[in-house]
C-alpha atoms as a PDB file:
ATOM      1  CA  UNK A   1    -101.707 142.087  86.744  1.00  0.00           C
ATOM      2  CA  UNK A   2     -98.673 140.733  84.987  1.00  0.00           C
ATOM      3  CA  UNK A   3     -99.177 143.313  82.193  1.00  0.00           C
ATOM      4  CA  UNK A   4     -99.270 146.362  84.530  1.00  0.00           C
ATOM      5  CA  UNK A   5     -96.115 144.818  86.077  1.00  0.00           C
ATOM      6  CA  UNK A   6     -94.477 144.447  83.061  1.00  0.00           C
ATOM      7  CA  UNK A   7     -95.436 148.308  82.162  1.00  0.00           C
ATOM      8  CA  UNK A   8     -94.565 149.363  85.485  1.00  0.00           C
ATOM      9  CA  UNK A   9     -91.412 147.405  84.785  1.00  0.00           C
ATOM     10  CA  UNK A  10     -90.522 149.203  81.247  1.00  0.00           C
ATOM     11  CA  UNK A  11     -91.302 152.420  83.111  1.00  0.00           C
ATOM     12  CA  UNK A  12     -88.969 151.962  85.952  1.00  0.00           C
ATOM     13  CA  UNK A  13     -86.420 150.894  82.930  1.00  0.00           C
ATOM     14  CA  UNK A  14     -87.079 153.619  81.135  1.00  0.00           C
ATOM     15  CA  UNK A  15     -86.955 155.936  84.302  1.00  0.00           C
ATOM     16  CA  UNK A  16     -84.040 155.035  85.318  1.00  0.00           C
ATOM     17  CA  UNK A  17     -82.231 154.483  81.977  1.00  0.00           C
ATOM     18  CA  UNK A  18     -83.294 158.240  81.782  1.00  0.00           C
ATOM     19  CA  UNK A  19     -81.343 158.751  84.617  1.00  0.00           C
ATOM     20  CA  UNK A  20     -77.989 157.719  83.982  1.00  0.00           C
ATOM     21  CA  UNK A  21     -77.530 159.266  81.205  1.00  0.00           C
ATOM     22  CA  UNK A  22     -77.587 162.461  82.963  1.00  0.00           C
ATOM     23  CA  UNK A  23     -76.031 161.569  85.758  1.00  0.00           C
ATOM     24  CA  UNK A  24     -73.156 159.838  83.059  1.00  0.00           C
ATOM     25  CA  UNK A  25     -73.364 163.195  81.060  1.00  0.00           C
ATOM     26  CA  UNK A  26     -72.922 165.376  83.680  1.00  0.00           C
ATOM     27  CA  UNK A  27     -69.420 162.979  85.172  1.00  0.00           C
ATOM     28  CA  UNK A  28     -67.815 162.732  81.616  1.00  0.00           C
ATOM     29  CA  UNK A  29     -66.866 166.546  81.270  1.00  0.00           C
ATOM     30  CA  UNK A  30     -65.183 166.804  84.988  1.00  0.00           C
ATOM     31  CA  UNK A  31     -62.957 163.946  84.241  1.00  0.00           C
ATOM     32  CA  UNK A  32     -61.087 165.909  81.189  1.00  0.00           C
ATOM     33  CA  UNK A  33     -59.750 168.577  83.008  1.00  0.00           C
ATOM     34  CA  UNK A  34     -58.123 167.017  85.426  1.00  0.00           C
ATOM     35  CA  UNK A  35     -55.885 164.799  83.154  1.00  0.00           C
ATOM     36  CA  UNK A  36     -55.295 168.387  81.721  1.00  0.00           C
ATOM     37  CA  UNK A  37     -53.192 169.773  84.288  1.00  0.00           C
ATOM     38  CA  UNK A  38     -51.572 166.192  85.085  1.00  0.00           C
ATOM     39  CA  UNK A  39     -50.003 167.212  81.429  1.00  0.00           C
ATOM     40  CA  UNK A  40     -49.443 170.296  82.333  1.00  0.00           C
ATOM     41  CA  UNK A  41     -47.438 169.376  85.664  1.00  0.00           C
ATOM     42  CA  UNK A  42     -45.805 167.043  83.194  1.00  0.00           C
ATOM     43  CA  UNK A  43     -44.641 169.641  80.994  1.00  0.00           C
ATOM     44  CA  UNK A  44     -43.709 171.903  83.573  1.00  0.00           C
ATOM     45  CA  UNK A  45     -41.328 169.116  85.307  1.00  0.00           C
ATOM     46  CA  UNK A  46     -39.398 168.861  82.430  1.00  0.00           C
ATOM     47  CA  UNK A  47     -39.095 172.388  81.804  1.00  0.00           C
ATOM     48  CA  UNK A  48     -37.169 172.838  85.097  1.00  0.00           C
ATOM     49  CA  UNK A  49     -35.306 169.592  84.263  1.00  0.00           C
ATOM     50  CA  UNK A  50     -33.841 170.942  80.950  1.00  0.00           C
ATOM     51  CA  UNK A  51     -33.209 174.328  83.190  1.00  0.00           C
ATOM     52  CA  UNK A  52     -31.087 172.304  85.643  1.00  0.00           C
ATOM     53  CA  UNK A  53     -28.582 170.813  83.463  1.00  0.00           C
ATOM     54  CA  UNK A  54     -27.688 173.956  81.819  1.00  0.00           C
ATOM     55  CA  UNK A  55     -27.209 175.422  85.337  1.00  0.00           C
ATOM     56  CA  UNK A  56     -24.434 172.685  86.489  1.00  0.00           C
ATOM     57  CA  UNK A  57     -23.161 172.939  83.292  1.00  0.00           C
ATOM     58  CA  UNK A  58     -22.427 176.701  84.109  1.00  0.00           C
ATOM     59  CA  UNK A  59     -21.166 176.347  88.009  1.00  0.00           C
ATOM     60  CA  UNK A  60     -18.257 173.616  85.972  1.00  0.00           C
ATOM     61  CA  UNK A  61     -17.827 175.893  83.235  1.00  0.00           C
ATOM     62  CA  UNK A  62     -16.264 178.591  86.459  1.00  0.00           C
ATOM     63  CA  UNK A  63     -13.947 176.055  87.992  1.00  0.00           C
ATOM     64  CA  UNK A  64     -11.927 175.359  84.711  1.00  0.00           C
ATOM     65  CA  UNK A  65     -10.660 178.909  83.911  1.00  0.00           C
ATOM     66  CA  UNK A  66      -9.705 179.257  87.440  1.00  0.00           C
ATOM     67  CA  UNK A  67      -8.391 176.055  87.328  1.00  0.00           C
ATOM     68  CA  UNK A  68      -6.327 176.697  84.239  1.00  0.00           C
ATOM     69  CA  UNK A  69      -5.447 180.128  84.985  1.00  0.00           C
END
């Protein structure tokens, strides 16, 4: 008895051990992508950033010749 319970045992390990690898395999590649487009979003904020400053620089730029003139 104890050695079909120990067999039993090493299949259920082995079973199962079976399993989460799959399982594991199958989770790993979903997980890249999304940090992906977090980086992208990231890259994108700072594109508009860099955009702004150039824009207010522009609006203060139109004061001062009226301003001087």
């Amino acid at each position: 008895l104890s050695l079909t319970h120990s067999t039993w045992q090493i299949h259920f390990t082995y079973f199962s051990f079976s399993q989460p690898p799959t399982s594991s395999f199958n989770r790993p590649p979903p997980p890249p992508p999304p940090p992906q487009p977090t980086l992208s979003a990231s890259t994108t904020a700072p594109s508009p950033i860099t955009s702004q400053p150039p824009q207010p620089s522009q609006p203060f730029s139109n004061p001062k010749p009226p301003s001087t003139a």
